[in-house]
C-alpha atoms as a PDB file:
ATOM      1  CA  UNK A   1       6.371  17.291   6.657  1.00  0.00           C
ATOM      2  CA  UNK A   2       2.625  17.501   7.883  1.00  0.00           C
ATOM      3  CA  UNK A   3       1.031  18.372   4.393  1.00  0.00           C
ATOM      4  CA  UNK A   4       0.770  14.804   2.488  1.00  0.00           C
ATOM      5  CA  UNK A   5      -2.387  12.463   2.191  1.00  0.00           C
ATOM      6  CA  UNK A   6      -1.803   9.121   2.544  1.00  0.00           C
ATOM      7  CA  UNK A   7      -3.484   6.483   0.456  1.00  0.00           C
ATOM      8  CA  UNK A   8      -3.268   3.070   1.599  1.00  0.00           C
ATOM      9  CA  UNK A   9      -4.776   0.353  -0.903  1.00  0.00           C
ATOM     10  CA  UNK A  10      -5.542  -3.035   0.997  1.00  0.00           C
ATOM     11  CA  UNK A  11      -5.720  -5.126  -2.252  1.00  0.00           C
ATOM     12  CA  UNK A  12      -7.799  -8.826  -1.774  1.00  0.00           C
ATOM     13  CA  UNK A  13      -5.114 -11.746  -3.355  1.00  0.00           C
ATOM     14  CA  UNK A  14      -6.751 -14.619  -1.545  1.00  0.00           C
ATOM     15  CA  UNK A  15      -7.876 -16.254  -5.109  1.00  0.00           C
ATOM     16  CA  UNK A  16      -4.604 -14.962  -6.681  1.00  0.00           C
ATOM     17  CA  UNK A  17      -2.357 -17.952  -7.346  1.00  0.00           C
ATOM     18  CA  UNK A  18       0.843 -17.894  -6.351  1.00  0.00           C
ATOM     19  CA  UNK A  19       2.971 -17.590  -9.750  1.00  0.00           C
ATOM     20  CA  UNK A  20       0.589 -14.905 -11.019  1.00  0.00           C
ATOM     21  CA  UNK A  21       0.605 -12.740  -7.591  1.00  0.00           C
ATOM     22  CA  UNK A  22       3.728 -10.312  -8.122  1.00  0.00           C
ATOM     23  CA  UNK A  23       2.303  -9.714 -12.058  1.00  0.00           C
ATOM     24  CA  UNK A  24      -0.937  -8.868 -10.551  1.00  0.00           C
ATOM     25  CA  UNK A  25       0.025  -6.816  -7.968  1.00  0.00           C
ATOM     26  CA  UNK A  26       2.242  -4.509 -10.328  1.00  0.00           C
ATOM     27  CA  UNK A  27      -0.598  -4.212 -12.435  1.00  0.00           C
ATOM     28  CA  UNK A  28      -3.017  -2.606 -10.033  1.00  0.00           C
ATOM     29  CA  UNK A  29      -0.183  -0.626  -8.803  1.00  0.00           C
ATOM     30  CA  UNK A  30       0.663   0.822 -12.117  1.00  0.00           C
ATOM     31  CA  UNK A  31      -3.360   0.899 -13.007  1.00  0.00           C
ATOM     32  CA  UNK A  32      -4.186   3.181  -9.914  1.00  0.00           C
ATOM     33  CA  UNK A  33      -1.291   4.964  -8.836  1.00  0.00           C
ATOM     34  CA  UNK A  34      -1.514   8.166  -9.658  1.00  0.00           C
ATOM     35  CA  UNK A  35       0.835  11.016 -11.180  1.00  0.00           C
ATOM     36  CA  UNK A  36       0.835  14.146  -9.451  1.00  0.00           C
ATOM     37  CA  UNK A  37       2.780  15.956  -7.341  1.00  0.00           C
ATOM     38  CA  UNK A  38       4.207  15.116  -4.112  1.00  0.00           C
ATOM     39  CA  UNK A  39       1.134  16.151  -1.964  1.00  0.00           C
ATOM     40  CA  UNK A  40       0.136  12.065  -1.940  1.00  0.00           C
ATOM     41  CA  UNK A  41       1.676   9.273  -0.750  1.00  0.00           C
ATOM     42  CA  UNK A  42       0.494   5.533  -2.227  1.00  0.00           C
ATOM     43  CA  UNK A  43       1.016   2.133  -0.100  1.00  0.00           C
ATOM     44  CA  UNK A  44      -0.172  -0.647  -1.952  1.00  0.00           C
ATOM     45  CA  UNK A  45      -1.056  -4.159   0.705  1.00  0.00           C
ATOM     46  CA  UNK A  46      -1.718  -7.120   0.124  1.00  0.00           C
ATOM     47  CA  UNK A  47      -4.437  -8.803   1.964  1.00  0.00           C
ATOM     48  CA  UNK A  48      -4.404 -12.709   1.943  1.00  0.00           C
ATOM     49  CA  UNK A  49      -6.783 -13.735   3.741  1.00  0.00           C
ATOM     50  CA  UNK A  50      -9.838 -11.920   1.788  1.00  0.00           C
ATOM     51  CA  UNK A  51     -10.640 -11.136  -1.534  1.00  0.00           C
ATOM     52  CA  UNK A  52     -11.731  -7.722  -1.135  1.00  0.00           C
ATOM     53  CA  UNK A  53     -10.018  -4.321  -1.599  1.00  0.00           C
ATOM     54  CA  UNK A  54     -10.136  -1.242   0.378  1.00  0.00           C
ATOM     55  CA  UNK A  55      -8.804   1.910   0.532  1.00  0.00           C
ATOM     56  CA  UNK A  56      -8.265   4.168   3.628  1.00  0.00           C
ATOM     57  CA  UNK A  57      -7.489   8.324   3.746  1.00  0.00           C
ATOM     58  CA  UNK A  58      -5.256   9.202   5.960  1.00  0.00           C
ATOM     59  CA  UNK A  59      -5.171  13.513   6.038  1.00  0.00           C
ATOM     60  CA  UNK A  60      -2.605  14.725   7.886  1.00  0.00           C
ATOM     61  CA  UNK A  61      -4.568  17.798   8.994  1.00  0.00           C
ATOM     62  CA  UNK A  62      -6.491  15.807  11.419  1.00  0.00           C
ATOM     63  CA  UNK A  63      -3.508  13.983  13.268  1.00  0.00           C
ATOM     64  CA  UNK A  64      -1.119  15.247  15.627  1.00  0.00           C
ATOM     65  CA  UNK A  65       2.458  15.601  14.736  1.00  0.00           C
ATOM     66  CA  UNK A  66       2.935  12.838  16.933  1.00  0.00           C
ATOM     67  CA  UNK A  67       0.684  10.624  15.424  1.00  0.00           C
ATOM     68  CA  UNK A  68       1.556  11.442  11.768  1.00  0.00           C
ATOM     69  CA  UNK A  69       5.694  10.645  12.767  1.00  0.00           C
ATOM     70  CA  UNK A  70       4.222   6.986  13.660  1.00  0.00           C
ATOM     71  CA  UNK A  71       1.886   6.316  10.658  1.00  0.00           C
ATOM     72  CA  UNK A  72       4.666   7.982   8.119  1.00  0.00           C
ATOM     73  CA  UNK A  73       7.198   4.968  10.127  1.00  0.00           C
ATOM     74  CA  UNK A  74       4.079   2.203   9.781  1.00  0.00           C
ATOM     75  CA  UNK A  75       3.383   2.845   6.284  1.00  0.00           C
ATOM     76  CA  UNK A  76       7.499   2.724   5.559  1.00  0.00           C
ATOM     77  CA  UNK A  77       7.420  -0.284   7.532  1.00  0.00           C
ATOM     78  CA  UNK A  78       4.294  -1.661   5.438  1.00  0.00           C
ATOM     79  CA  UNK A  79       5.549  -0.651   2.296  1.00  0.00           C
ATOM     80  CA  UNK A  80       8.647  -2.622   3.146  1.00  0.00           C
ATOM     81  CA  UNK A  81       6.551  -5.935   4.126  1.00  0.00           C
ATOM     82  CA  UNK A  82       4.762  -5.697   0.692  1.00  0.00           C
ATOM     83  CA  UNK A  83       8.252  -5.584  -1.532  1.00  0.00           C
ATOM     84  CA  UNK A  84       9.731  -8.448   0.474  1.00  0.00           C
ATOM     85  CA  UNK A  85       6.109 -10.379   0.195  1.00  0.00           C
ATOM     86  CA  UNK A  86       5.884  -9.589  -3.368  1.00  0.00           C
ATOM     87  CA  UNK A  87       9.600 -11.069  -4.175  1.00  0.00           C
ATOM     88  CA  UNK A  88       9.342 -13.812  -2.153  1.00  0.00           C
ATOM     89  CA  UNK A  89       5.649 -14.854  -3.452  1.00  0.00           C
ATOM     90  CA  UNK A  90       7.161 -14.561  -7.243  1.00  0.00           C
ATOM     91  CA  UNK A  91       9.819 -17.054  -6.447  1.00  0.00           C
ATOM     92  CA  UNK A  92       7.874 -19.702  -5.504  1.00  0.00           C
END
């Protein structure tokens, strides 16, 4: 389905300490993720080796089905990568 915009929020934890990143990271989630209807998709990433925080547009309009198929896979794939970083940073 070639009609969502992707978000993708590369959120800076290099001064994050360790016990406090999974608290943090929920936070800005639940701070900035928005409520609407299904015509946006969210990814929330961690970045570790910076402290700054970006966010990147990705309009579906502009890519090729192609090309959408493989960042709608990536972004799964990211999303992924950022629960299992999340748990695994909280344990320690």
């Amino acid at each position: 389905m070639k009609d969502k915009i992707v978000l993708v929020y590369y959120i800076g934890v290099k001064k994050i300490e360790k016990q406090y990143l999974n608290d943090f990271l929920t936070q800005v989630r639940n701070s900035i993720a928005h409520d609407r209807d299904d015509s946006v998709d969210e990814f929330f990433i961690p970045t570790f080796e910076t402290d700054e925080t970006r966010i990147e547009c990705i309009n579906p309009v502009l890519l090729s089905e192609e090309k959408y198929a493989e960042v709608e896979k990536t972004l799964a794939e990211m999303r992924e990568k950022m629960e299992k970083v999340i748990e695994n940073y909280s344990k320690k």
